[in-house]
Structures are given as C-alpha cells and as structure tokens.
PDB file of N, CA and C in Angstrom:
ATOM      1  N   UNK A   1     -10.465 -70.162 -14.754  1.00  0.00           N
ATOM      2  CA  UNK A   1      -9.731 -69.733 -15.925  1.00  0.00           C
ATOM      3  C   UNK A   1      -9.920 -70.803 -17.008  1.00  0.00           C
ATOM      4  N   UNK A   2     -10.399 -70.597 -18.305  1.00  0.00           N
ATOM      5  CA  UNK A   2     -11.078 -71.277 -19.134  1.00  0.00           C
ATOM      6  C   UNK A   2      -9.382 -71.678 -19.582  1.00  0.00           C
ATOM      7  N   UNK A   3      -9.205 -72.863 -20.687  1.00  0.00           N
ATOM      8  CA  UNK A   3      -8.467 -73.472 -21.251  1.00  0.00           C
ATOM      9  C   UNK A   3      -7.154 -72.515 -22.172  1.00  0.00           C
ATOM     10  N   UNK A   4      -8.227 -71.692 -22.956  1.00  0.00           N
ATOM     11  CA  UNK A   4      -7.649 -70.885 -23.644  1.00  0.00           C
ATOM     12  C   UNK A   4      -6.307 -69.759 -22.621  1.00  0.00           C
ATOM     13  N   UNK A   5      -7.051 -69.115 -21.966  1.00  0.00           N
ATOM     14  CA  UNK A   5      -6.318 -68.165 -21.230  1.00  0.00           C
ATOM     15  C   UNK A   5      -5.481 -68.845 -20.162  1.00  0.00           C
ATOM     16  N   UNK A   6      -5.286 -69.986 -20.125  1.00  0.00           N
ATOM     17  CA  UNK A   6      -4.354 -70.770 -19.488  1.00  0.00           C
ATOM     18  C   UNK A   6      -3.421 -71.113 -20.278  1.00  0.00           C
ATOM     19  N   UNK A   7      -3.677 -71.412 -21.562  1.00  0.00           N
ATOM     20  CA  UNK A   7      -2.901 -71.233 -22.654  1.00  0.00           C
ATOM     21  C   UNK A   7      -1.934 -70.304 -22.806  1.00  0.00           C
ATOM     22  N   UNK A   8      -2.639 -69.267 -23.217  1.00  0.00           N
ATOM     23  CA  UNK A   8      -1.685 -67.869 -23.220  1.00  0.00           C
ATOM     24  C   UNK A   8      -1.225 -67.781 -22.315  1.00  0.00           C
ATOM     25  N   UNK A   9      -0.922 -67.799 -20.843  1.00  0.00           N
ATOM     26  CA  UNK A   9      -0.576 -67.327 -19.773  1.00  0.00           C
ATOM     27  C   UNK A   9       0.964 -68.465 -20.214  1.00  0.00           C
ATOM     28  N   UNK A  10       0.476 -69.721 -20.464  1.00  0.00           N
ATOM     29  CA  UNK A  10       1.731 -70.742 -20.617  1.00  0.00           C
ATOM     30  C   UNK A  10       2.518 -69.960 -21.327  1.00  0.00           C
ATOM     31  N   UNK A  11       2.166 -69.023 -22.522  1.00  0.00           N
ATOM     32  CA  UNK A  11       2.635 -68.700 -23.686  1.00  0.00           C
ATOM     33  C   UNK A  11       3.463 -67.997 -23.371  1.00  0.00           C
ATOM     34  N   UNK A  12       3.071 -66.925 -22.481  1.00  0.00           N
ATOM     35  CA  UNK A  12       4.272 -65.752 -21.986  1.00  0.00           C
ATOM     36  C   UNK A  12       4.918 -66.553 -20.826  1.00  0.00           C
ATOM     37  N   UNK A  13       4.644 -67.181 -19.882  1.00  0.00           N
ATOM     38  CA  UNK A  13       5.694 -67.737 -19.186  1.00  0.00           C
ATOM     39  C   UNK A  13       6.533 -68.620 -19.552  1.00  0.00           C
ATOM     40  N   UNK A  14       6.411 -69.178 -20.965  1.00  0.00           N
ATOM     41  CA  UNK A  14       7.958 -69.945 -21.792  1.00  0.00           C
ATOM     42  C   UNK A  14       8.322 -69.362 -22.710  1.00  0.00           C
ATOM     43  N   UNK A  15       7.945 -68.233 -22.788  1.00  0.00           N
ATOM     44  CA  UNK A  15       8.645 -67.494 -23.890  1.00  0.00           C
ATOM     45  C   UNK A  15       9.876 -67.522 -23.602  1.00  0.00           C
ATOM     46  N   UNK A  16      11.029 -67.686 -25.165  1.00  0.00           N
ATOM     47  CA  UNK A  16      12.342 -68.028 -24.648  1.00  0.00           C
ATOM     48  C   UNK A  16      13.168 -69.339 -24.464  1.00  0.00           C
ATOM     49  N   UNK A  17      11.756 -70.198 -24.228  1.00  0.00           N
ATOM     50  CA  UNK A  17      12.427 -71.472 -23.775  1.00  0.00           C
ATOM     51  C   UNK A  17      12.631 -72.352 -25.032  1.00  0.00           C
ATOM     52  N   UNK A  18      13.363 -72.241 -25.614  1.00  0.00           N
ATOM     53  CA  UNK A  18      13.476 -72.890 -26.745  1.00  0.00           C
ATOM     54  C   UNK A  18      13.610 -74.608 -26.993  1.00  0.00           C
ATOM     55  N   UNK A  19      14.010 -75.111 -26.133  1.00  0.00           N
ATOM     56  CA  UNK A  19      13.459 -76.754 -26.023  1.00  0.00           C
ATOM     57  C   UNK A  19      12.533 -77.096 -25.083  1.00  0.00           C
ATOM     58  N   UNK A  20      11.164 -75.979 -25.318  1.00  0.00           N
ATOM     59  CA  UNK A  20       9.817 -76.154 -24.488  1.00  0.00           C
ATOM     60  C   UNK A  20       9.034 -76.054 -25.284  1.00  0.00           C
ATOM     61  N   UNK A  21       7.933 -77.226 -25.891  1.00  0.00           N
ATOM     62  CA  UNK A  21       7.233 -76.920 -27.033  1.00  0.00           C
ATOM     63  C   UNK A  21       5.855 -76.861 -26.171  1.00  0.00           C
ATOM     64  N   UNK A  22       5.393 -76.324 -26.323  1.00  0.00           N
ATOM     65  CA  UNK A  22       3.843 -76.150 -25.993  1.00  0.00           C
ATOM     66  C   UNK A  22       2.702 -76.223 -26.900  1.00  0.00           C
ATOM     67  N   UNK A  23       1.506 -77.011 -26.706  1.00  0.00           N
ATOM     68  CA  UNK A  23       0.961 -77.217 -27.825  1.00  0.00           C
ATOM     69  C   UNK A  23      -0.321 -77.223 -26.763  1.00  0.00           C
ATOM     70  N   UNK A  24      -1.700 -76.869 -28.156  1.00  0.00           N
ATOM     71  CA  UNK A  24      -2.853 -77.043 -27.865  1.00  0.00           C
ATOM     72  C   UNK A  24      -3.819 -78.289 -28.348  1.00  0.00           C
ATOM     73  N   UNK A  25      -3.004 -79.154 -28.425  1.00  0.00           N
ATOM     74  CA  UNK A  25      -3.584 -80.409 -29.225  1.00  0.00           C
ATOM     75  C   UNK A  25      -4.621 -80.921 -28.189  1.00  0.00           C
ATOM     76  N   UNK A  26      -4.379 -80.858 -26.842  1.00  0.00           N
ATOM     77  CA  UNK A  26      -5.815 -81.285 -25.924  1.00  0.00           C
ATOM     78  C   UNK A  26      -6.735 -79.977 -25.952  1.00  0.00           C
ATOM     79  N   UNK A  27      -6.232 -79.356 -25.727  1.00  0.00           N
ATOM     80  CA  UNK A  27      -7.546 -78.014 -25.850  1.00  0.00           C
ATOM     81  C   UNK A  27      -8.577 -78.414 -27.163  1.00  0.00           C
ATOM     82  N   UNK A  28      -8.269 -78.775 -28.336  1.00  0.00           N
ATOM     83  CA  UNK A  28      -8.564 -78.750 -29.546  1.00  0.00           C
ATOM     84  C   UNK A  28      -9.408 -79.929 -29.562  1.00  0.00           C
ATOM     85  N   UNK A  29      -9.246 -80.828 -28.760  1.00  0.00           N
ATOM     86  CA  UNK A  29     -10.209 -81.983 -28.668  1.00  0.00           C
ATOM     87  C   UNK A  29     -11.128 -82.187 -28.126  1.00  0.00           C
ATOM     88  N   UNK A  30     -11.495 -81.115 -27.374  1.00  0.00           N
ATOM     89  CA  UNK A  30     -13.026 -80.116 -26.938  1.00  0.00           C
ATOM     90  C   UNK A  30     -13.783 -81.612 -25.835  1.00  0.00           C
ATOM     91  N   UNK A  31     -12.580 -82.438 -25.165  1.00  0.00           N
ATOM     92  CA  UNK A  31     -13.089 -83.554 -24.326  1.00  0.00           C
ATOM     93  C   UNK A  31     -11.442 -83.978 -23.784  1.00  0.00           C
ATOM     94  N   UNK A  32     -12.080 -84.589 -22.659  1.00  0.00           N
ATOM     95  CA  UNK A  32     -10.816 -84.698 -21.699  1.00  0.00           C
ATOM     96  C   UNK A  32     -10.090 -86.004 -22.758  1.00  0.00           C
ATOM     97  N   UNK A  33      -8.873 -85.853 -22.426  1.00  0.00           N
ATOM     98  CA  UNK A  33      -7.600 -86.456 -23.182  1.00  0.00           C
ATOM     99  C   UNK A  33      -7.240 -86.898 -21.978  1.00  0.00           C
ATOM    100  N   UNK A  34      -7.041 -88.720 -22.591  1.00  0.00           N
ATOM    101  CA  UNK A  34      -5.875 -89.322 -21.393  1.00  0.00           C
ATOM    102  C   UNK A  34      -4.762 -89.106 -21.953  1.00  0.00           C
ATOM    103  N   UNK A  35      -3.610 -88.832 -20.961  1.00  0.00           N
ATOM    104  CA  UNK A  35      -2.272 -88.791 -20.765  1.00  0.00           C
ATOM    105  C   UNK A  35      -1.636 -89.450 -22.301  1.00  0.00           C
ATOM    106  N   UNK A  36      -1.815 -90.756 -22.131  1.00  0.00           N
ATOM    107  CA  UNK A  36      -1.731 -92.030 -22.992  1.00  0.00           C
ATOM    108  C   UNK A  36      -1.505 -91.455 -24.358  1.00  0.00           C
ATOM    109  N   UNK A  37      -2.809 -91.245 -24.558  1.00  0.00           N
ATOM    110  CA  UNK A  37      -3.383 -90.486 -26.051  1.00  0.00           C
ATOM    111  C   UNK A  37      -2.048 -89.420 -26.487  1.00  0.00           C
ATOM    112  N   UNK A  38      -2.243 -88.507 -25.711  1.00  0.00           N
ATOM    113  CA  UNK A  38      -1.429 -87.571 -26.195  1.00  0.00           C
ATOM    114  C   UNK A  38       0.118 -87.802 -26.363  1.00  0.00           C
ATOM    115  N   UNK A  39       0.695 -89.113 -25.479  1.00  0.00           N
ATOM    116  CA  UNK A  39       1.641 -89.063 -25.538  1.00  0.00           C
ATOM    117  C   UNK A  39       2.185 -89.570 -27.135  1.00  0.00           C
ATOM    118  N   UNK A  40       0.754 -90.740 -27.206  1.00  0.00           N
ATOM    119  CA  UNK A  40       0.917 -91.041 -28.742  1.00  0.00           C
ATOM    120  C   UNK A  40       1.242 -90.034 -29.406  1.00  0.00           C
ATOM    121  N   UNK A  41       0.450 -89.177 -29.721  1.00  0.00           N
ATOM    122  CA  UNK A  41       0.332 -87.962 -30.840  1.00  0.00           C
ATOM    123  C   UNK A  41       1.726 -87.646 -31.014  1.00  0.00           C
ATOM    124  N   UNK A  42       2.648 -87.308 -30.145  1.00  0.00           N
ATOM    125  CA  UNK A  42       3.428 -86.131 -29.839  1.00  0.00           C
ATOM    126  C   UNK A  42       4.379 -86.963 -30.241  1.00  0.00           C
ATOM    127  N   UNK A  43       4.745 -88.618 -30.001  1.00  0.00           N
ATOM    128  CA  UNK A  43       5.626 -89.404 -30.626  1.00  0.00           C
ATOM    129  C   UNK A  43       5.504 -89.728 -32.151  1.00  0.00           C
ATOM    130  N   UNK A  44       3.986 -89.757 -32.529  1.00  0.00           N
ATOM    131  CA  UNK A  44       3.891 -89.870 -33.747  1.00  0.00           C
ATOM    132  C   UNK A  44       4.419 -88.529 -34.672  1.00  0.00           C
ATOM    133  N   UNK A  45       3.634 -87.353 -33.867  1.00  0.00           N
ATOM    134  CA  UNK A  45       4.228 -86.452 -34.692  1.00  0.00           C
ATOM    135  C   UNK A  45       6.240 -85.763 -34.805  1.00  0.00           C
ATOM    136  N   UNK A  46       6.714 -86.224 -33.409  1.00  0.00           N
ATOM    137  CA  UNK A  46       8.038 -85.268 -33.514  1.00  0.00           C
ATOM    138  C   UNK A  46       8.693 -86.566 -33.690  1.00  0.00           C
ATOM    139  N   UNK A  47       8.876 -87.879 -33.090  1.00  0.00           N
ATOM    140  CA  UNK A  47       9.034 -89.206 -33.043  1.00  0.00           C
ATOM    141  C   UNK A  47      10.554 -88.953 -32.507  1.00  0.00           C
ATOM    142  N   UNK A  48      10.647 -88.268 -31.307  1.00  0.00           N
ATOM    143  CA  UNK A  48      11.339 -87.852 -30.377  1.00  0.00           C
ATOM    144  C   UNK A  48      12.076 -89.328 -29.886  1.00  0.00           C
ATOM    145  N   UNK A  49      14.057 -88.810 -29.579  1.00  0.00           N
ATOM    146  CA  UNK A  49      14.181 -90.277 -29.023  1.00  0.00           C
ATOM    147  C   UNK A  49      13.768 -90.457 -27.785  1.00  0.00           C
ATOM    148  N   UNK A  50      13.148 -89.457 -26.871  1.00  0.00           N
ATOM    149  CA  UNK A  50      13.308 -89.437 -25.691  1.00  0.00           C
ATOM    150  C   UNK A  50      12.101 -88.692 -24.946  1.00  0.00           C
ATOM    151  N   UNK A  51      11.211 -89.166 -24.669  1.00  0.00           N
ATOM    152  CA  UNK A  51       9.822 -88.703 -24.366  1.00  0.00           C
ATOM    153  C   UNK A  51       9.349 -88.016 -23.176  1.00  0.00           C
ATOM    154  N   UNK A  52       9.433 -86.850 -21.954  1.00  0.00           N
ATOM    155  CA  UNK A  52       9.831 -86.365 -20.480  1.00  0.00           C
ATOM    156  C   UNK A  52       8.195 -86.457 -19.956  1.00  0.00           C
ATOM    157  N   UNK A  53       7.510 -86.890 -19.371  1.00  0.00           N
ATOM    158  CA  UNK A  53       6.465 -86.811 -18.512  1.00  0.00           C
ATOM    159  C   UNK A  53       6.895 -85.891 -17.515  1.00  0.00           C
ATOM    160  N   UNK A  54       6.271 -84.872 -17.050  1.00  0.00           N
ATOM    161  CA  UNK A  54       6.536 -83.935 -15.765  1.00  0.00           C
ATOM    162  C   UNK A  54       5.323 -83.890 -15.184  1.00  0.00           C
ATOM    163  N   UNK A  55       5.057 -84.170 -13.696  1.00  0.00           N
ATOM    164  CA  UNK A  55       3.984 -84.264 -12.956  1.00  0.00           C
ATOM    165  C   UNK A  55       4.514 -84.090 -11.744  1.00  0.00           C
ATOM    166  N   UNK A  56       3.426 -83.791 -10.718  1.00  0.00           N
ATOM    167  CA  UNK A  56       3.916 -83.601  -9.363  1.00  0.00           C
ATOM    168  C   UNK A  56       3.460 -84.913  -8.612  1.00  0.00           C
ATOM    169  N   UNK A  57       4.441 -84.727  -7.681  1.00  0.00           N
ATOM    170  CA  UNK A  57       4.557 -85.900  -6.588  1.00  0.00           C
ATOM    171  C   UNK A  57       3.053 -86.306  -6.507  1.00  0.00           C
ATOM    172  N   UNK A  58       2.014 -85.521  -5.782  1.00  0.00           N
ATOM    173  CA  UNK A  58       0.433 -85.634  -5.971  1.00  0.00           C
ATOM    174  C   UNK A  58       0.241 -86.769  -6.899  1.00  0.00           C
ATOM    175  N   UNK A  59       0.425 -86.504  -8.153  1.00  0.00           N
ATOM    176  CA  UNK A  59      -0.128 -86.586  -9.408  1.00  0.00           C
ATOM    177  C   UNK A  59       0.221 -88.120  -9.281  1.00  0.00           C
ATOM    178  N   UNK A  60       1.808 -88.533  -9.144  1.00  0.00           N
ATOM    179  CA  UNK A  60       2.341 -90.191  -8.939  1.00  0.00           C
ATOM    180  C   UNK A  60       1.763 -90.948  -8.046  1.00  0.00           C
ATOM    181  N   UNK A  61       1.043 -90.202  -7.421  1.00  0.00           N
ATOM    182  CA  UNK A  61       0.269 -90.950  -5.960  1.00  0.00           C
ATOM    183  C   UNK A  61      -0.553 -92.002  -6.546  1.00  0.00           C
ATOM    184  N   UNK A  62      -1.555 -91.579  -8.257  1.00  0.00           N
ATOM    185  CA  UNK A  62      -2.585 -92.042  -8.750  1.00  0.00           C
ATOM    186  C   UNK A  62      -2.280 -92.391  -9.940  1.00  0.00           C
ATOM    187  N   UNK A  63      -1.296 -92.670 -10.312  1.00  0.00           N
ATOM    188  CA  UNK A  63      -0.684 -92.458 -11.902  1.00  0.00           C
ATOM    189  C   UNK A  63      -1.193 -94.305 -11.864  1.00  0.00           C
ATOM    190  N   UNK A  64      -1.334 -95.160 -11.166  1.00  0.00           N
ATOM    191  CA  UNK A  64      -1.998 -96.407 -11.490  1.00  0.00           C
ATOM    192  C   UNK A  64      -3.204 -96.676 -11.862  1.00  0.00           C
ATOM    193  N   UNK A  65      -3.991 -95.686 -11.699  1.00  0.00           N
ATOM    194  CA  UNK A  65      -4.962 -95.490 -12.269  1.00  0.00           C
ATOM    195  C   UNK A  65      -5.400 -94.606 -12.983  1.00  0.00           C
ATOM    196  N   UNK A  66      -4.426 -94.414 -14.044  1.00  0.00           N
ATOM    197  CA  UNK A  66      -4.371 -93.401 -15.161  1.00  0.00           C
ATOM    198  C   UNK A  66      -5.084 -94.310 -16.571  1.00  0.00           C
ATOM    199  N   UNK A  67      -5.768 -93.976 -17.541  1.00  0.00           N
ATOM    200  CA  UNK A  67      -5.538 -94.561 -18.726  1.00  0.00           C
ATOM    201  C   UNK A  67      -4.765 -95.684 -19.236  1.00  0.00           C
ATOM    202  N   UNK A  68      -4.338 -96.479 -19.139  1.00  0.00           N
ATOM    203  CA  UNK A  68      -3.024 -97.442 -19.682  1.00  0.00           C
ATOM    204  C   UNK A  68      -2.021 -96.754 -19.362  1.00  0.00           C
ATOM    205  N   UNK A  69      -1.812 -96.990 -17.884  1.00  0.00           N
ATOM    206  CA  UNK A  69      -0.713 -96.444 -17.215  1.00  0.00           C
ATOM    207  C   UNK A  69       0.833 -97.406 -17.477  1.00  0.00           C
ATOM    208  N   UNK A  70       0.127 -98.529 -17.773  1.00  0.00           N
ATOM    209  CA  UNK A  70       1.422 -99.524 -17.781  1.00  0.00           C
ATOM    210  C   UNK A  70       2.212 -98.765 -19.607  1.00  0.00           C
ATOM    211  N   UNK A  71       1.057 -99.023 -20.323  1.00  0.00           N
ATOM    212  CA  UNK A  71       1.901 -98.525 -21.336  1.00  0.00           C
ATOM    213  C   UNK A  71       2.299 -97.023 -21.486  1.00  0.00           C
ATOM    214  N   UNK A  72       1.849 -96.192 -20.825  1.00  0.00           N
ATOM    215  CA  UNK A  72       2.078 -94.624 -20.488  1.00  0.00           C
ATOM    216  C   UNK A  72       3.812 -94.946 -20.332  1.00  0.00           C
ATOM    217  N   UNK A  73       3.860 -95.376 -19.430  1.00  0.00           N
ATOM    218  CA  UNK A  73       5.275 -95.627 -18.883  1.00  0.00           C
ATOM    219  C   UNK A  73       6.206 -96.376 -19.575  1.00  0.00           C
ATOM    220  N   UNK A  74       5.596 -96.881 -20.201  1.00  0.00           N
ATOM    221  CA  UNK A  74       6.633 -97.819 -21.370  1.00  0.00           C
ATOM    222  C   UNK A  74       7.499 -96.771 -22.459  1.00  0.00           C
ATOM    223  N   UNK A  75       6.574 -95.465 -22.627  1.00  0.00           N
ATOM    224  CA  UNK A  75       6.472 -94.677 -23.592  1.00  0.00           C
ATOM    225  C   UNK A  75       7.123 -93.417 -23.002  1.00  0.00           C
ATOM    226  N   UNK A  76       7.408 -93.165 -22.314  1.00  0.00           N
ATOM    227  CA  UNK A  76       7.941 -91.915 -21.126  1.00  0.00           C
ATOM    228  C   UNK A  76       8.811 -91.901 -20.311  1.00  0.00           C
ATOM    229  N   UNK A  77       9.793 -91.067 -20.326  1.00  0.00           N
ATOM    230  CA  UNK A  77      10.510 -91.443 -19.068  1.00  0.00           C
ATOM    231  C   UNK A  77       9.858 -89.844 -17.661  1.00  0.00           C
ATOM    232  N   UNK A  78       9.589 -90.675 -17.060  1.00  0.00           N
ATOM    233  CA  UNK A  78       8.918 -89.952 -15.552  1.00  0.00           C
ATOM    234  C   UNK A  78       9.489 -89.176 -14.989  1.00  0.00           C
ATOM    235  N   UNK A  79       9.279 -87.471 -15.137  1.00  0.00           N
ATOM    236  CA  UNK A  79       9.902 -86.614 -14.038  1.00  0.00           C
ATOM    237  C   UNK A  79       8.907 -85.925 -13.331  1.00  0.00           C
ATOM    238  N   UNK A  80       9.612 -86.040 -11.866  1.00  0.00           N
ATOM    239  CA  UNK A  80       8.795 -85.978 -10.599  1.00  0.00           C
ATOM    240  C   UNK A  80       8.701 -84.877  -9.545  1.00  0.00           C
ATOM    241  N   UNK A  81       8.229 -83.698  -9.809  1.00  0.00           N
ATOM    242  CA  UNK A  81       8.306 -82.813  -8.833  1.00  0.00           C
ATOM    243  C   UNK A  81       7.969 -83.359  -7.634  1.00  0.00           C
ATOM    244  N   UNK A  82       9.073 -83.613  -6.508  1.00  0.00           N
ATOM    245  CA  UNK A  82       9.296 -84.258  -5.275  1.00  0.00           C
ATOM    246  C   UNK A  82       8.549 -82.318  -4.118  1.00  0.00           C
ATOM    247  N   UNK A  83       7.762 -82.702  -3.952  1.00  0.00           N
ATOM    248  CA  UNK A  83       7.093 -81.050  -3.310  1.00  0.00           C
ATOM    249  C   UNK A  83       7.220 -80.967  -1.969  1.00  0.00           C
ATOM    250  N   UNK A  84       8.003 -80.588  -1.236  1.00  0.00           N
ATOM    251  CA  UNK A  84       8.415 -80.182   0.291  1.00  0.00           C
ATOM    252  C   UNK A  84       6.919 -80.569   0.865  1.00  0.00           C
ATOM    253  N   UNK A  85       6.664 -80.798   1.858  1.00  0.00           N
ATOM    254  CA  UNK A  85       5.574 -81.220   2.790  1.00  0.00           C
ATOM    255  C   UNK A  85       4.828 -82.330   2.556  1.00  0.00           C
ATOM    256  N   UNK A  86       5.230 -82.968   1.440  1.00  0.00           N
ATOM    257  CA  UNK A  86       5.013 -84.477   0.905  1.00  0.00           C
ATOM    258  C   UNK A  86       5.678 -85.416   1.225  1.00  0.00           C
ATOM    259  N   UNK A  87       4.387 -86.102   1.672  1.00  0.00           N
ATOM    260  CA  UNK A  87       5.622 -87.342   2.080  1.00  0.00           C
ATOM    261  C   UNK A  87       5.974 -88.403   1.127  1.00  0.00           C
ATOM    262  N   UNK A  88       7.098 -88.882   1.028  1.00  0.00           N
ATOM    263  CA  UNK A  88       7.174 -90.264  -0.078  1.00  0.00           C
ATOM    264  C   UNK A  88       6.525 -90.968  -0.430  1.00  0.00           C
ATOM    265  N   UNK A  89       6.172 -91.017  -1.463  1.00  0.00           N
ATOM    266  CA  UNK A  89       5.636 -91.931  -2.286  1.00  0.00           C
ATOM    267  C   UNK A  89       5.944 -93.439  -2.914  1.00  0.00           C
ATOM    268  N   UNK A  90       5.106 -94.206  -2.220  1.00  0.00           N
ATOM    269  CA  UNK A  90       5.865 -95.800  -2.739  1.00  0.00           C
ATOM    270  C   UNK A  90       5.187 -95.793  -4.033  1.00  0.00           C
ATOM    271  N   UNK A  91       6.859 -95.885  -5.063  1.00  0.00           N
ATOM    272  CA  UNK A  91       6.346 -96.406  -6.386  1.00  0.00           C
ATOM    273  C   UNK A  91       7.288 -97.207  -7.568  1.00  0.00           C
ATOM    274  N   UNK A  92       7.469 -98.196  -7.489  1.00  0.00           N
ATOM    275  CA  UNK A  92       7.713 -99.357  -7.996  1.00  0.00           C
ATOM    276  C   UNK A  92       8.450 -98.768  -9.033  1.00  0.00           C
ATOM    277  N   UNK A  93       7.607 -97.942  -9.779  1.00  0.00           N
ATOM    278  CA  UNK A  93       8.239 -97.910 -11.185  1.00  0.00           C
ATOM    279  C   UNK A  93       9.819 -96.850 -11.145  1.00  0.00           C
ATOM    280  N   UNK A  94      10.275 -96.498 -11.961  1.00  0.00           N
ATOM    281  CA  UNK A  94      11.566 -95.288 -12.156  1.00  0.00           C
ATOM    282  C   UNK A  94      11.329 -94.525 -12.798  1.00  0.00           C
ATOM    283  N   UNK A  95      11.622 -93.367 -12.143  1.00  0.00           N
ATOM    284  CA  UNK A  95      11.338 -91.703 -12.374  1.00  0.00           C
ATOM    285  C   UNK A  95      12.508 -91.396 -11.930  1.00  0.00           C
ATOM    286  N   UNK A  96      12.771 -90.027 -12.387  1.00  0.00           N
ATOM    287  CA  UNK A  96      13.877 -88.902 -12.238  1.00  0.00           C
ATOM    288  C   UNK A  96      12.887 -88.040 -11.217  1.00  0.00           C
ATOM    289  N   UNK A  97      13.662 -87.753 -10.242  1.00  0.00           N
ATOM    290  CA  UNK A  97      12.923 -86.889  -8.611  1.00  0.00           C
ATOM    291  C   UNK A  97      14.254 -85.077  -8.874  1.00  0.00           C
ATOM    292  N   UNK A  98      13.021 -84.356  -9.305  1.00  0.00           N
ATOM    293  CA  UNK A  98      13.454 -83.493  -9.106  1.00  0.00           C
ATOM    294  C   UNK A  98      13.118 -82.276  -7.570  1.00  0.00           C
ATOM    295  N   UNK A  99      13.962 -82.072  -6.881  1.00  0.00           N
ATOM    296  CA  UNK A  99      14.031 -82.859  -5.445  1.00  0.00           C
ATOM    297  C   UNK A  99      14.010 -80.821  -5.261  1.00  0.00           C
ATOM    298  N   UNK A 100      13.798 -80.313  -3.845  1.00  0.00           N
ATOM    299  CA  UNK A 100      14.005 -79.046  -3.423  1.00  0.00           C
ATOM    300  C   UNK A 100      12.549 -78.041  -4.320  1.00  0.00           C
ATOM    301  N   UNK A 101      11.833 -78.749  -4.725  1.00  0.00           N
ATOM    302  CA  UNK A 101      11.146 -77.567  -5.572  1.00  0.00           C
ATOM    303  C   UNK A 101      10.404 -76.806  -4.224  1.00  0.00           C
ATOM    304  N   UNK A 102       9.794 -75.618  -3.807  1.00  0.00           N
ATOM    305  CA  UNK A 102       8.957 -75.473  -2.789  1.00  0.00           C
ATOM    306  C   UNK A 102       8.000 -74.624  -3.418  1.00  0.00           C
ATOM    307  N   UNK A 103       7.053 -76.120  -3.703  1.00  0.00           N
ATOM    308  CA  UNK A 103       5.706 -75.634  -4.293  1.00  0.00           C
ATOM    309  C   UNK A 103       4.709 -75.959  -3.603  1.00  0.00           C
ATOM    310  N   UNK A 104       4.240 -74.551  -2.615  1.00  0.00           N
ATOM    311  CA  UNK A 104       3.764 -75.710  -1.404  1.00  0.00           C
ATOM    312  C   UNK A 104       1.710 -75.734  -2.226  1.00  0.00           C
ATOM    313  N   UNK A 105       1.770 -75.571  -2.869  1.00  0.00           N
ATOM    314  CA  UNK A 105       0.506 -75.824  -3.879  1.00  0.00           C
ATOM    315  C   UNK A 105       0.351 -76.636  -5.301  1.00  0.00           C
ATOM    316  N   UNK A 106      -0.308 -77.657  -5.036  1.00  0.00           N
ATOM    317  CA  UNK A 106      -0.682 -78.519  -6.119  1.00  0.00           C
ATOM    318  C   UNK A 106      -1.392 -77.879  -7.477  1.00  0.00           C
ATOM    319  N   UNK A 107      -1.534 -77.891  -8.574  1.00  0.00           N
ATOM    320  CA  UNK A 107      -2.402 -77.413  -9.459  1.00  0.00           C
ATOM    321  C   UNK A 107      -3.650 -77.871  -8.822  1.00  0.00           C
ATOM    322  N   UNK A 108      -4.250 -79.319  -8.240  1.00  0.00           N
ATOM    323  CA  UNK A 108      -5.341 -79.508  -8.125  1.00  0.00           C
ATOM    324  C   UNK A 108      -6.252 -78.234  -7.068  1.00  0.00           C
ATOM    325  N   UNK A 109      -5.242 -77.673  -6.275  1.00  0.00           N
ATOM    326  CA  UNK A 109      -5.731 -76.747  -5.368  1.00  0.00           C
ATOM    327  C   UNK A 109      -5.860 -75.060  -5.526  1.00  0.00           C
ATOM    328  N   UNK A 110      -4.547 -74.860  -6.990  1.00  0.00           N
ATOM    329  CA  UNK A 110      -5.188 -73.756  -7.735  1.00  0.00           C
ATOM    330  C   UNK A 110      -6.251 -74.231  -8.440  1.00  0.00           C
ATOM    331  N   UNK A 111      -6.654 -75.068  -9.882  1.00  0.00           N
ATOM    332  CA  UNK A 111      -7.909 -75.408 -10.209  1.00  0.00           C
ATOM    333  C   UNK A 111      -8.893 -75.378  -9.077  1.00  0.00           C
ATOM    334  N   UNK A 112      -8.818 -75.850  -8.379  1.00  0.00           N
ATOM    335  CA  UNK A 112     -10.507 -75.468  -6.853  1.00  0.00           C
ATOM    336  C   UNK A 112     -10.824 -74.203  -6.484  1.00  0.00           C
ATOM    337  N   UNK A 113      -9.209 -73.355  -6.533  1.00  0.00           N
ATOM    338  CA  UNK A 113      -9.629 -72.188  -6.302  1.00  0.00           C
ATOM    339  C   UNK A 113     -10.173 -71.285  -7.077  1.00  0.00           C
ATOM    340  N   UNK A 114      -9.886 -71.179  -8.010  1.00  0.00           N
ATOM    341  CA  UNK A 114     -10.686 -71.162  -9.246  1.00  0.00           C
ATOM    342  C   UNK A 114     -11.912 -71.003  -9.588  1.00  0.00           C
ATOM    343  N   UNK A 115     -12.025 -72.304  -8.989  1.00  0.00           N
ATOM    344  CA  UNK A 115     -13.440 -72.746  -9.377  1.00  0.00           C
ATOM    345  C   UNK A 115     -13.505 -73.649 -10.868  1.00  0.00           C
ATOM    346  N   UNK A 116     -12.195 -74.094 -11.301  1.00  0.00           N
ATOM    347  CA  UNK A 116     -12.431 -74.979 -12.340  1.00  0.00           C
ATOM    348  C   UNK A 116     -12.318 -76.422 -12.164  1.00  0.00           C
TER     349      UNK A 116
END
C-alpha cells in the first residue's frame, strides 16, 4: 500500500477526532524522514506546549538508534503501546505505558505483508 492510500485510509479512520492532527509533511518529502526532523517541523509550526510521540513497544526496543535519539527525547514526551506477548523492555529513559492494548501485530509485520 503506497504512502498516499495509507494516508487516506488514516483519513477516514480519525475522522472526528478532533485533537488528532494528521499531516502529510513526510509523504511530501519524497525521502525517508527521521523522527527528529519532523518533530522539529511540527514544534516549529504549532509550537505546541506539549509534544506526544506514540510508538509501539517494538519500536522502543531501537529508539537508541534512531536519528538524534537523545535530542528526540528531549523534545517529546514518549507514549508506549505496551503489546501483550512482549516482553519488557529495559529503558532508562520515561515514557507513559499505555498498558492492555492487544495488538498482537506490529506495523513492521503488516508492512512485510504487504510487501512494503
């Protein structure tokens, strides 16, 4: 599923959500975007007091070797889909664990299926 139509699909599944902004500012940069980057943008542009990272447990496994992860985190406060059949994750830093989700599939394993 190409970028775009992942897009739209976001589009109708937050419809409604009114403190859910969705944006195509990485699509538009036609090259992979670190985390980092964008978080800039999104502070520069709304200059929000309060900045939410949402990622899955998976995702925190490697978040040390993200882009300027140290300053990622300086800039974000970390929420953590905690995913049933995962086991804990040692990680130093502080995140908000949003705990009971049962997602027993990672995005990385829809993207494969895919084929993207």
């Amino acid at each position: 599923m190409d970028a775009q139509t992942r897009f739209k699909e976001l589009e109708r599944a937050l419809k409604g959500m009114d403190r859910v902004l969705l944006s195509d500012f990485e699509i538009k940069q036609e090259r992979a975007v670190p985390t980092i980057e964008s978080v800039i943008y999104f502070q520069k542009l709304y200059r929000p007091k309060t900045l939410y990272l949402v990622i899955g447990a998976d995702c925190l496994r490697h978040l040390s070797s993200w882009t300027n992860a140290k300053e990622l985190l300086k800039r974000v406060e970390l929420v953590v889909f905690e995913r049933i059949g995962y086991e804990e994750i040692q990680f130093k830093g502080r995140y908000f664990p949003l705990k009971g989700i049962d997602a027993p599939i990672s995005s990385s394993a829809i993207r494969a299926s895919l084929g993207v």
